[in-house]
PDB file of N, CA and C in Angstrom:
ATOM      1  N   UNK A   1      95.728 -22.704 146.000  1.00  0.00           N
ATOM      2  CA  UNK A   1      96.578 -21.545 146.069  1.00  0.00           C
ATOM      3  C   UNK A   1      96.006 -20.456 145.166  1.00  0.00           C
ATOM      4  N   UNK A   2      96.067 -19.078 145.839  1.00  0.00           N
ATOM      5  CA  UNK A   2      95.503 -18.048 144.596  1.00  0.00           C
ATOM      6  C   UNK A   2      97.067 -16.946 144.543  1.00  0.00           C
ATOM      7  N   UNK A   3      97.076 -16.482 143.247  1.00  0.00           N
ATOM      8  CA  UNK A   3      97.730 -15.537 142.416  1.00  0.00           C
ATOM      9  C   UNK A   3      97.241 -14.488 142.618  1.00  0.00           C
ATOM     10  N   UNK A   4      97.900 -13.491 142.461  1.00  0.00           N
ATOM     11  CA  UNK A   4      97.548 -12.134 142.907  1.00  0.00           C
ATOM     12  C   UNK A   4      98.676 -11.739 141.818  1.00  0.00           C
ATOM     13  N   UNK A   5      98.024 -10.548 140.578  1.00  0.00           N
ATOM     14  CA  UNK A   5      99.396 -10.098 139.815  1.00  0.00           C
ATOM     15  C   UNK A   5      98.796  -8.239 140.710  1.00  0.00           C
ATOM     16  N   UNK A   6      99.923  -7.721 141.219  1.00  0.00           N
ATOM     17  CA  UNK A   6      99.125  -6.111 141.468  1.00  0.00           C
ATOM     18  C   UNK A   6     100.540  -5.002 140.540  1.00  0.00           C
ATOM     19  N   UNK A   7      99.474  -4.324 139.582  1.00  0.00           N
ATOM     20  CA  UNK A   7      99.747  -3.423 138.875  1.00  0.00           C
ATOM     21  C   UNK A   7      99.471  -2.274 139.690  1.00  0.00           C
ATOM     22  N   UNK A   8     101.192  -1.323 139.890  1.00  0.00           N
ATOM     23  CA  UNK A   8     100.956   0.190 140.586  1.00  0.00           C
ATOM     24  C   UNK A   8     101.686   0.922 139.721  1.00  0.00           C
ATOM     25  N   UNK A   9     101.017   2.170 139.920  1.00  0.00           N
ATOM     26  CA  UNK A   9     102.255   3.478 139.371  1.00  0.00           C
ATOM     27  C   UNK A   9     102.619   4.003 141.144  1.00  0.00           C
ATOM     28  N   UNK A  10     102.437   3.980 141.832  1.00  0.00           N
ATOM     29  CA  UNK A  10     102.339   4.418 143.203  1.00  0.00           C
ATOM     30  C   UNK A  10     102.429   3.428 143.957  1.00  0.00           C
ATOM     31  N   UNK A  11     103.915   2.906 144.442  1.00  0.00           N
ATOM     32  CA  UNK A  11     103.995   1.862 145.287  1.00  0.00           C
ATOM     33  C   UNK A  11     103.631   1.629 146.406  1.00  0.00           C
ATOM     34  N   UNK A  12     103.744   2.690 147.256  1.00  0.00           N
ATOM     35  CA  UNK A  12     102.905   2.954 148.556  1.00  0.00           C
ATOM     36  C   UNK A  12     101.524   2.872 148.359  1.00  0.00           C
ATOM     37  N   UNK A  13     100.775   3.036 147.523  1.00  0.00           N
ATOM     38  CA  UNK A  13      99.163   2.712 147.772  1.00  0.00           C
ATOM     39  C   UNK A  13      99.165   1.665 147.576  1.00  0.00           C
ATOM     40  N   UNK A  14      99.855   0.599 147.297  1.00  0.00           N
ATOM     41  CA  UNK A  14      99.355  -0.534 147.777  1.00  0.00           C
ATOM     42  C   UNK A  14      99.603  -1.044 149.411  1.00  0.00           C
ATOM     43  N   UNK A  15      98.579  -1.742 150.031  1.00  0.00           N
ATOM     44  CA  UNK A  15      98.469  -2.169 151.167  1.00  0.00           C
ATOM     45  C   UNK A  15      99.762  -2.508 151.834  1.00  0.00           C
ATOM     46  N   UNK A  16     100.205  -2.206 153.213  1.00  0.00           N
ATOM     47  CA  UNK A  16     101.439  -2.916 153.768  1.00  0.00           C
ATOM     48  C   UNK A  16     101.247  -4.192 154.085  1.00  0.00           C
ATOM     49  N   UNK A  17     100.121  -4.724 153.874  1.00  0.00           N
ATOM     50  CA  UNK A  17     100.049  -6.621 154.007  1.00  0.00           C
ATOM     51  C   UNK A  17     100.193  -6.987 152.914  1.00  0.00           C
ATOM     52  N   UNK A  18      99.675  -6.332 151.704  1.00  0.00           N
ATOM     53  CA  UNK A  18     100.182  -6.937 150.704  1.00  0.00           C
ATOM     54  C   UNK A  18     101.886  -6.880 149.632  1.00  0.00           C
ATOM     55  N   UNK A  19     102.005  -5.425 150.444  1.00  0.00           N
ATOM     56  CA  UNK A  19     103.764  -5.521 149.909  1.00  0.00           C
ATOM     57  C   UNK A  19     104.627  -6.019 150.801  1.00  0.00           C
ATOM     58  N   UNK A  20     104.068  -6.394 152.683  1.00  0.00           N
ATOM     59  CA  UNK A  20     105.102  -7.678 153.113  1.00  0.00           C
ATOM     60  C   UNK A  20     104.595  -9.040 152.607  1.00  0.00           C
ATOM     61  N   UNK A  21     104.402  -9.380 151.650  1.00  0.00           N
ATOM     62  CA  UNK A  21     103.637 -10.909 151.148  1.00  0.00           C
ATOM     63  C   UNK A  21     104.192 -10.703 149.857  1.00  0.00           C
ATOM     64  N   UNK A  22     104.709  -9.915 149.125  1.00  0.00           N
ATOM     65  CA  UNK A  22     105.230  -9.384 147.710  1.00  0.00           C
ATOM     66  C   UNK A  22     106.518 -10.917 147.427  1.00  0.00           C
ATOM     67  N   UNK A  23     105.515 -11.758 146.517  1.00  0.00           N
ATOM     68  CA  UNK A  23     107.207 -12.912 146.253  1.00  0.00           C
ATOM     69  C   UNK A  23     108.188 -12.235 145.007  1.00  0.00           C
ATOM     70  N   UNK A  24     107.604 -11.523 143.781  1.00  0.00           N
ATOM     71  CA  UNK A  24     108.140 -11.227 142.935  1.00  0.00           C
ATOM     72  C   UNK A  24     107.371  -9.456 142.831  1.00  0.00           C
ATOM     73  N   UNK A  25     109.286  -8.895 142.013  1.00  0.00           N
ATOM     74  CA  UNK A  25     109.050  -7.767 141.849  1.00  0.00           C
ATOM     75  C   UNK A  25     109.285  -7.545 140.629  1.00  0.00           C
ATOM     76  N   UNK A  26     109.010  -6.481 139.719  1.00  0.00           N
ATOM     77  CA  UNK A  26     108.913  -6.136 138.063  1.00  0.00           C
ATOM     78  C   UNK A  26     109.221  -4.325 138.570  1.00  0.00           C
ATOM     79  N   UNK A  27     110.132  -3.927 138.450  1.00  0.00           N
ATOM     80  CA  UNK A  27     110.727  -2.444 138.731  1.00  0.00           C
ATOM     81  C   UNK A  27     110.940  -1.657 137.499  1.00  0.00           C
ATOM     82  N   UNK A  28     110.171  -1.027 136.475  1.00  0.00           N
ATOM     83  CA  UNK A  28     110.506  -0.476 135.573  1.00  0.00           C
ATOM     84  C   UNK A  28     111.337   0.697 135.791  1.00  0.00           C
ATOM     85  N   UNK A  29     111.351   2.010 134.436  1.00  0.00           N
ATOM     86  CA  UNK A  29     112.256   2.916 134.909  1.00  0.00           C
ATOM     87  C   UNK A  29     110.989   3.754 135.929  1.00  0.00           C
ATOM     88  N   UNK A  30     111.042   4.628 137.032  1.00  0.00           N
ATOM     89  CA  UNK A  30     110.516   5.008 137.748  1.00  0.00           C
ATOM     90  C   UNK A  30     110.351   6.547 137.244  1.00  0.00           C
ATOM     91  N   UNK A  31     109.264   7.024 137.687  1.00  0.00           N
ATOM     92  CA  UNK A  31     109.229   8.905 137.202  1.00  0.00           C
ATOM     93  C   UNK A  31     109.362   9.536 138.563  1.00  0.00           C
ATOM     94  N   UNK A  32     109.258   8.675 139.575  1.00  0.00           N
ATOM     95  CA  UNK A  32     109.012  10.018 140.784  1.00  0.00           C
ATOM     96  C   UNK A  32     110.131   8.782 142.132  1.00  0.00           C
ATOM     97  N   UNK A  33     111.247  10.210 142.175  1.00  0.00           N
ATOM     98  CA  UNK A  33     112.219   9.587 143.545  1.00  0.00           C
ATOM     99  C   UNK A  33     111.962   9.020 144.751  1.00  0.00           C
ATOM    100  N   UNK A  34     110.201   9.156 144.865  1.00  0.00           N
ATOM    101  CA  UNK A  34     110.056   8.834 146.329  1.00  0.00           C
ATOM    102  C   UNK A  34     109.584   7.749 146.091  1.00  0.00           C
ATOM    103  N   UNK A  35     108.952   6.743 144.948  1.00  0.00           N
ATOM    104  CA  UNK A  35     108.708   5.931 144.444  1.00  0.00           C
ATOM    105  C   UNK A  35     109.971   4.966 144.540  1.00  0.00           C
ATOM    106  N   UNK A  36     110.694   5.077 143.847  1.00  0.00           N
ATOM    107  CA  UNK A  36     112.148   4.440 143.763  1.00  0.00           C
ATOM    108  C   UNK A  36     112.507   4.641 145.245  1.00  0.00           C
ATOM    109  N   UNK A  37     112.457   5.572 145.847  1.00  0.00           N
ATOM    110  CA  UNK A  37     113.053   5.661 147.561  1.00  0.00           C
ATOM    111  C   UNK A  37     112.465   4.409 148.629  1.00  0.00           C
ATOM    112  N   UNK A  38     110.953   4.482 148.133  1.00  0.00           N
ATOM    113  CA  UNK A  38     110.111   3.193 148.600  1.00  0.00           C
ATOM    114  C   UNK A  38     110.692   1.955 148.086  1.00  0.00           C
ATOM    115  N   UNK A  39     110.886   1.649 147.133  1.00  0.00           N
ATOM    116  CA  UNK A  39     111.219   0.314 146.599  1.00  0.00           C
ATOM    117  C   UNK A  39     112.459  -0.339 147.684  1.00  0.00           C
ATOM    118  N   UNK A  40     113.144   0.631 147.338  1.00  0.00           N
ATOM    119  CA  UNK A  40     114.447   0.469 147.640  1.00  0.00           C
ATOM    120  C   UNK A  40     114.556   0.094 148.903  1.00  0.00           C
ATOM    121  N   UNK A  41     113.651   1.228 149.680  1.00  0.00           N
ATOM    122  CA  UNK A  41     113.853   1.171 151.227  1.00  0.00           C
ATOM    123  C   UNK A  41     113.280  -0.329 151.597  1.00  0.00           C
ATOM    124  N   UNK A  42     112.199  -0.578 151.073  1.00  0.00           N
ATOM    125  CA  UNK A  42     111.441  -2.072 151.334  1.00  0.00           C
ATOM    126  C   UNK A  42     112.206  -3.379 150.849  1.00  0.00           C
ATOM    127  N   UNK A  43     113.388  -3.113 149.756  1.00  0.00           N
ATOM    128  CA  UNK A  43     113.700  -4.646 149.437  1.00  0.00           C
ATOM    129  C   UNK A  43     115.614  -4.145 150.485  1.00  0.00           C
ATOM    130  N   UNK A  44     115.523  -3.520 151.402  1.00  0.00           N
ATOM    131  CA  UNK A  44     117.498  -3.359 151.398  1.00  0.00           C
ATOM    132  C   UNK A  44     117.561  -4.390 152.747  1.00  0.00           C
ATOM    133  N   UNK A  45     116.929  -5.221 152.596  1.00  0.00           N
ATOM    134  CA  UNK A  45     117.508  -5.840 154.014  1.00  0.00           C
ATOM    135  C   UNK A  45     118.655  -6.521 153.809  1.00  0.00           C
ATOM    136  N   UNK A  46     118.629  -7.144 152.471  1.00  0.00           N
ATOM    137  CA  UNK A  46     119.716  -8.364 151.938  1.00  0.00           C
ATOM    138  C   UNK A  46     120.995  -6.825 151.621  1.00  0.00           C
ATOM    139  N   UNK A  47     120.942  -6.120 150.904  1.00  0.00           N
ATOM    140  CA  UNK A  47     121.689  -5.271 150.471  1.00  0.00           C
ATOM    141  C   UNK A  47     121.688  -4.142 151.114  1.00  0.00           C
ATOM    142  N   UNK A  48     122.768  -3.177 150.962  1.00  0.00           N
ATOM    143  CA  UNK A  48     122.408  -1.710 151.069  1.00  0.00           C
ATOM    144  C   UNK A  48     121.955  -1.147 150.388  1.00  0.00           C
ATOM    145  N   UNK A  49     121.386   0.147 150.114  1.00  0.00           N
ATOM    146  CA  UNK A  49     120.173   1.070 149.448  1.00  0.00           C
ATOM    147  C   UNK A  49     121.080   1.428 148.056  1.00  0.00           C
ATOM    148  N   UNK A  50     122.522   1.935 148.318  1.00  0.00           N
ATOM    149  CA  UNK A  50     123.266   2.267 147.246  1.00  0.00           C
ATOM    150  C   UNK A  50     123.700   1.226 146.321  1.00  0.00           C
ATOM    151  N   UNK A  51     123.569  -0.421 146.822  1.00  0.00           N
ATOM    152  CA  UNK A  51     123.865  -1.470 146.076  1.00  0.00           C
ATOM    153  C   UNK A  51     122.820  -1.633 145.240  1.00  0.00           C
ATOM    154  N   UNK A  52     121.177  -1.574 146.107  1.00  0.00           N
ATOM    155  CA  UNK A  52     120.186  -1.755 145.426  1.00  0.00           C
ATOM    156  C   UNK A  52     119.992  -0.765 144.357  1.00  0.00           C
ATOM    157  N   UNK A  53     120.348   0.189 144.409  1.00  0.00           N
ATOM    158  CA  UNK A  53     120.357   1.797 143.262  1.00  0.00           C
ATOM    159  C   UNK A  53     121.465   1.664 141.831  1.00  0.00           C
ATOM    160  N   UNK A  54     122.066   0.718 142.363  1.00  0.00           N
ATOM    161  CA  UNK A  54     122.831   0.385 140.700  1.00  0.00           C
ATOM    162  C   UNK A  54     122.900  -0.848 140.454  1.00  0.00           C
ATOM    163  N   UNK A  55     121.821  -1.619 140.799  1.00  0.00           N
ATOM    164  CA  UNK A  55     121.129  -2.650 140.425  1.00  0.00           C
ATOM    165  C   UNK A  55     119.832  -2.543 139.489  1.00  0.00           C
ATOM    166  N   UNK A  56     119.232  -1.402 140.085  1.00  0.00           N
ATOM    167  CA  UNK A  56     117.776  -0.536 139.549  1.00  0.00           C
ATOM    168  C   UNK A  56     118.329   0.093 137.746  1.00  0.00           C
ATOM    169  N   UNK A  57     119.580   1.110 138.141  1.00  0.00           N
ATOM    170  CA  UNK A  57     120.033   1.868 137.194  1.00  0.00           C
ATOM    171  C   UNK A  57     120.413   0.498 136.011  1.00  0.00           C
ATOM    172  N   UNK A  58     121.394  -0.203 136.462  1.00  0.00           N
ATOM    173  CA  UNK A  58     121.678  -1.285 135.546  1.00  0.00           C
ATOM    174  C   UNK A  58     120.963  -1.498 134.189  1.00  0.00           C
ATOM    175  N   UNK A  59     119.754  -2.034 135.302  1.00  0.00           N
ATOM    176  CA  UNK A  59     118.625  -3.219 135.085  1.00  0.00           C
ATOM    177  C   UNK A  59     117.294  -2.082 133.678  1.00  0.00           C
ATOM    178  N   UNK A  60     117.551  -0.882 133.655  1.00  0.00           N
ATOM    179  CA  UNK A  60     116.671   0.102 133.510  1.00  0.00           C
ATOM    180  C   UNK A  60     117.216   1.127 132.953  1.00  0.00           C
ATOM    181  N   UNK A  61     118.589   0.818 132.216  1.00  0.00           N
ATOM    182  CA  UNK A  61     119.164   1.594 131.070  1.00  0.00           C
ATOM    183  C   UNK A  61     118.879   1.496 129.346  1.00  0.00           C
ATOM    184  N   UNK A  62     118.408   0.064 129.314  1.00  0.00           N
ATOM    185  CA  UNK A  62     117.467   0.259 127.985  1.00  0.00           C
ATOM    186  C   UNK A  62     116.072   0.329 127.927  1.00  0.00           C
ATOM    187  N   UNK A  63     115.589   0.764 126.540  1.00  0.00           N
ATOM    188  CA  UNK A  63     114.431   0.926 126.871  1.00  0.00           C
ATOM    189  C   UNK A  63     113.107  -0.111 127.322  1.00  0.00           C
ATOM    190  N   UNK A  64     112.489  -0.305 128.010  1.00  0.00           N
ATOM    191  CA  UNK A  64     111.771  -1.134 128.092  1.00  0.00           C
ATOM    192  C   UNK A  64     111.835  -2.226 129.431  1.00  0.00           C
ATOM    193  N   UNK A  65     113.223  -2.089 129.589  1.00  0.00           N
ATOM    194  CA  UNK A  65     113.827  -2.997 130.568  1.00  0.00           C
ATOM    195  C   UNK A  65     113.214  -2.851 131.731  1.00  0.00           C
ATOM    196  N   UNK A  66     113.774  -3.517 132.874  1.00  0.00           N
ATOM    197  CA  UNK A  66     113.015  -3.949 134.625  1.00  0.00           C
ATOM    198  C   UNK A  66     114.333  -4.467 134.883  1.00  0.00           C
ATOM    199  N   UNK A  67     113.930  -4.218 136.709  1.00  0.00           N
ATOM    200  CA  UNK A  67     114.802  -4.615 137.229  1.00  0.00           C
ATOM    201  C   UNK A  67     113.264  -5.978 137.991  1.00  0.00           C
ATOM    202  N   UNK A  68     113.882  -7.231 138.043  1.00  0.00           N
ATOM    203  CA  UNK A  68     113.070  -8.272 138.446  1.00  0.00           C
ATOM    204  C   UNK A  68     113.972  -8.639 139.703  1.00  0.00           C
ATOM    205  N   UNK A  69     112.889  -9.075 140.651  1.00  0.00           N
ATOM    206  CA  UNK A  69     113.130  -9.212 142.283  1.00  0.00           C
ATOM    207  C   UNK A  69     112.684  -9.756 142.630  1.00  0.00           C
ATOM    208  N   UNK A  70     113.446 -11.356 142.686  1.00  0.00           N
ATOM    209  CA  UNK A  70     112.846 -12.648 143.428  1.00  0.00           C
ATOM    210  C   UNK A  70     112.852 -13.073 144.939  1.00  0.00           C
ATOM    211  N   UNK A  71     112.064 -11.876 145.774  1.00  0.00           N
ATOM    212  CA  UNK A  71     111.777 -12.044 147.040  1.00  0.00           C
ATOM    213  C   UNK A  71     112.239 -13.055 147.896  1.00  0.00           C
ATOM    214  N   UNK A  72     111.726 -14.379 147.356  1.00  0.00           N
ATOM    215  CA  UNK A  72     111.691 -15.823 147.827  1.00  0.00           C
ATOM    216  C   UNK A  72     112.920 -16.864 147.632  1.00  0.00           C
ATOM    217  N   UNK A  73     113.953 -15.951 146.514  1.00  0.00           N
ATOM    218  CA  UNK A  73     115.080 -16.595 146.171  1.00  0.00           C
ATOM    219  C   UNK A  73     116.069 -17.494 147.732  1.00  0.00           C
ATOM    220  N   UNK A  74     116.793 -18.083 146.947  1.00  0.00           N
ATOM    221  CA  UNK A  74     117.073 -19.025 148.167  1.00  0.00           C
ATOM    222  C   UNK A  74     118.502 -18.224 148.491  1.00  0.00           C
ATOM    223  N   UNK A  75     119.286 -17.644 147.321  1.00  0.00           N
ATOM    224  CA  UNK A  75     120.801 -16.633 147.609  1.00  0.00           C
ATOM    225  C   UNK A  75     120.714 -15.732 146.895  1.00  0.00           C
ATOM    226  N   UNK A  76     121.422 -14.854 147.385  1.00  0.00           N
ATOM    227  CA  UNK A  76     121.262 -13.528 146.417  1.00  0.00           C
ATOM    228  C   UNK A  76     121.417 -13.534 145.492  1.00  0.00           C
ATOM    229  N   UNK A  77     122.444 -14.427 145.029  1.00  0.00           N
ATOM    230  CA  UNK A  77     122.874 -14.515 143.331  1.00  0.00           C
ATOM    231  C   UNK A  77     121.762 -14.723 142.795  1.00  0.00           C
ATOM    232  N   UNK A  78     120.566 -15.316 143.367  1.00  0.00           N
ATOM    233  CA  UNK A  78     119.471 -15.414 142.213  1.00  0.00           C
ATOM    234  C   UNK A  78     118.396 -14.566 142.527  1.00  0.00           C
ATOM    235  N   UNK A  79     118.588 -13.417 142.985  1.00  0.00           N
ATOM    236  CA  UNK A  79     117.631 -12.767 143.493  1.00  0.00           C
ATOM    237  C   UNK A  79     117.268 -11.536 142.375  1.00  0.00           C
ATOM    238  N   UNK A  80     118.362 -11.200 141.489  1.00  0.00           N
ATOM    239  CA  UNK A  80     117.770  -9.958 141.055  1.00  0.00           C
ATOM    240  C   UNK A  80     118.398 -10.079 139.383  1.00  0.00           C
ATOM    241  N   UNK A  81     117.921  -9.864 138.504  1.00  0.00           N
ATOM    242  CA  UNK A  81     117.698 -10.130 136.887  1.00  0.00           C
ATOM    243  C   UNK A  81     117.284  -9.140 136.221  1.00  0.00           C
ATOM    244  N   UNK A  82     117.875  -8.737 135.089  1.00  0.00           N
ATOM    245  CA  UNK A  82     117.266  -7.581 133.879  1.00  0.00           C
ATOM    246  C   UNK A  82     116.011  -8.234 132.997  1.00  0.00           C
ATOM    247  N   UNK A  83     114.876  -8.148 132.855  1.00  0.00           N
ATOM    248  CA  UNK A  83     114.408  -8.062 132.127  1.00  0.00           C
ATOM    249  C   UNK A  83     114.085  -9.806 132.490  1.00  0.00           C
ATOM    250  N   UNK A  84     113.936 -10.530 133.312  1.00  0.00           N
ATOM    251  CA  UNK A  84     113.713 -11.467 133.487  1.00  0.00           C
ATOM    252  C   UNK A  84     115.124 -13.082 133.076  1.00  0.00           C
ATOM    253  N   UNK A  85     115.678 -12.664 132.272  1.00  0.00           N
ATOM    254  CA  UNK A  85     116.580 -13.302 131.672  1.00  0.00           C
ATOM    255  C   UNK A  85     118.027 -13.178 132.011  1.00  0.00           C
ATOM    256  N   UNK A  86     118.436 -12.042 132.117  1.00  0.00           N
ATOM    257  CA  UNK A  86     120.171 -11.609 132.532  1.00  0.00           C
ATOM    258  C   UNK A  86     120.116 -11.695 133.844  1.00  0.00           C
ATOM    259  N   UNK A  87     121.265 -12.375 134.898  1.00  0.00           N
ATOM    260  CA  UNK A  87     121.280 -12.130 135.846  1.00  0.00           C
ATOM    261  C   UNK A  87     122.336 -11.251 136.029  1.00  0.00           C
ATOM    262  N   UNK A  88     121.652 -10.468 137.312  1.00  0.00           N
ATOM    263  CA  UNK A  88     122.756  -9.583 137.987  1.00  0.00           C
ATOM    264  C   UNK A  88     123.730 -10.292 138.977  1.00  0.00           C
ATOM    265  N   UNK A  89     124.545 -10.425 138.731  1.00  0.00           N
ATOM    266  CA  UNK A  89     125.595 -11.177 139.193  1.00  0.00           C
ATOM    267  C   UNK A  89     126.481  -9.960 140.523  1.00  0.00           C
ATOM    268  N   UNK A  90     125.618 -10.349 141.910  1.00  0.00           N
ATOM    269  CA  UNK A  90     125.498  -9.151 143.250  1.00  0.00           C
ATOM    270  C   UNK A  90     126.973  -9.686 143.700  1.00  0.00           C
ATOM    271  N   UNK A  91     128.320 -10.387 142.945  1.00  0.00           N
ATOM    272  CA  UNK A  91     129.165 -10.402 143.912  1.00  0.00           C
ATOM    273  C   UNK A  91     130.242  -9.544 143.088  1.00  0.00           C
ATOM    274  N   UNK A  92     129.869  -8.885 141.865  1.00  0.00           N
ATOM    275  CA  UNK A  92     130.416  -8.449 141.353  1.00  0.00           C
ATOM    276  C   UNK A  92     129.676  -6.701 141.159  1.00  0.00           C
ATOM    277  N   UNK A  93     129.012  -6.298 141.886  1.00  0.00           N
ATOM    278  CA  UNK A  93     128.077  -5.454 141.965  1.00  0.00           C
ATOM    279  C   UNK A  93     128.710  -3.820 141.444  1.00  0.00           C
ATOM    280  N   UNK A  94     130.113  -3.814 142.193  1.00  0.00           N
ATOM    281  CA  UNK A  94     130.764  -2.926 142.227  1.00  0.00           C
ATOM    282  C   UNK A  94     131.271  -2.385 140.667  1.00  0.00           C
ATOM    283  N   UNK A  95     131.059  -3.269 140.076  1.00  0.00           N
ATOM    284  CA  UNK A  95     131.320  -3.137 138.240  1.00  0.00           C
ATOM    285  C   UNK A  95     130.337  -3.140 137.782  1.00  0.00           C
ATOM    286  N   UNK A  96     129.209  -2.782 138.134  1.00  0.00           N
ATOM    287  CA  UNK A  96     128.189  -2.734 137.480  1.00  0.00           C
ATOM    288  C   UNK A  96     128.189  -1.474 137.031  1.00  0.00           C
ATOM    289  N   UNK A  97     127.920  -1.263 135.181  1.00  0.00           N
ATOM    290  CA  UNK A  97     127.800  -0.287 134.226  1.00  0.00           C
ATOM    291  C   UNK A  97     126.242   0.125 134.909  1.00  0.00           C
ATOM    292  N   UNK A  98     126.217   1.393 135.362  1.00  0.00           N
ATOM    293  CA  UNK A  98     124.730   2.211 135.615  1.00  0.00           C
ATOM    294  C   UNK A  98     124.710   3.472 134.355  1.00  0.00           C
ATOM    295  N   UNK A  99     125.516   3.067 133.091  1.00  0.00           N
ATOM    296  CA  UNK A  99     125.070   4.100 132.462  1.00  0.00           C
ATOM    297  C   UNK A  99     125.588   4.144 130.864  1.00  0.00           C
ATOM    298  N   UNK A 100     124.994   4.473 129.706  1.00  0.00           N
ATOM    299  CA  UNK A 100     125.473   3.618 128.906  1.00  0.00           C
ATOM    300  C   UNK A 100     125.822   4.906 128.018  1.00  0.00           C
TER     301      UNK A 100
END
């Protein structure tokens, strides 16, 4: 089996074979909307775009933080995490603090 880690500032330049093959995601805070518009648009199949957007905000209100995106997860509940460690708990989504 080979590993592939791919570092972007520009999510779209990476290949569309290699971001439908994407198992894990690392989402820092983003500088440019169409960047974040891409993300978003590519992971909303499980969610809607506005669920996924205060999941992002959440996950990416302190400094340093990520929003982490386990592609391959088996339920949503384990699909999406701050900083690798906190889970976002998606059945409670609607209470999610996007701002501190």
């Amino acid at each position: 089996m080979i590993s592939t880690i791919t570092a972007t500032q520009v999510y779209r330049a990476i290949s569309p074979v290699v971001r439908k093959n994407i198992t894990d995601l690392c989402i820092f805070r983003l500088r440019n909307q169409s960047d974040l518009d891409a993300v978003i648009e590519e992971t909303s199949a499980i969610f809607d775009k506005a669920t996924l957007l205060k999941f992002y905000k959440a996950a990416t209100v302190e400094p340093y933080s990520f929003l982490y995106v386990k592609l391959t997860a088996k339920t949503p509940d384990d699909m999406f995490c701050e900083s690798f460690s906190k889970p976002i708990n998606v059945t409670d989504a609607s209470s999610l603090c996007v701002s501190k």
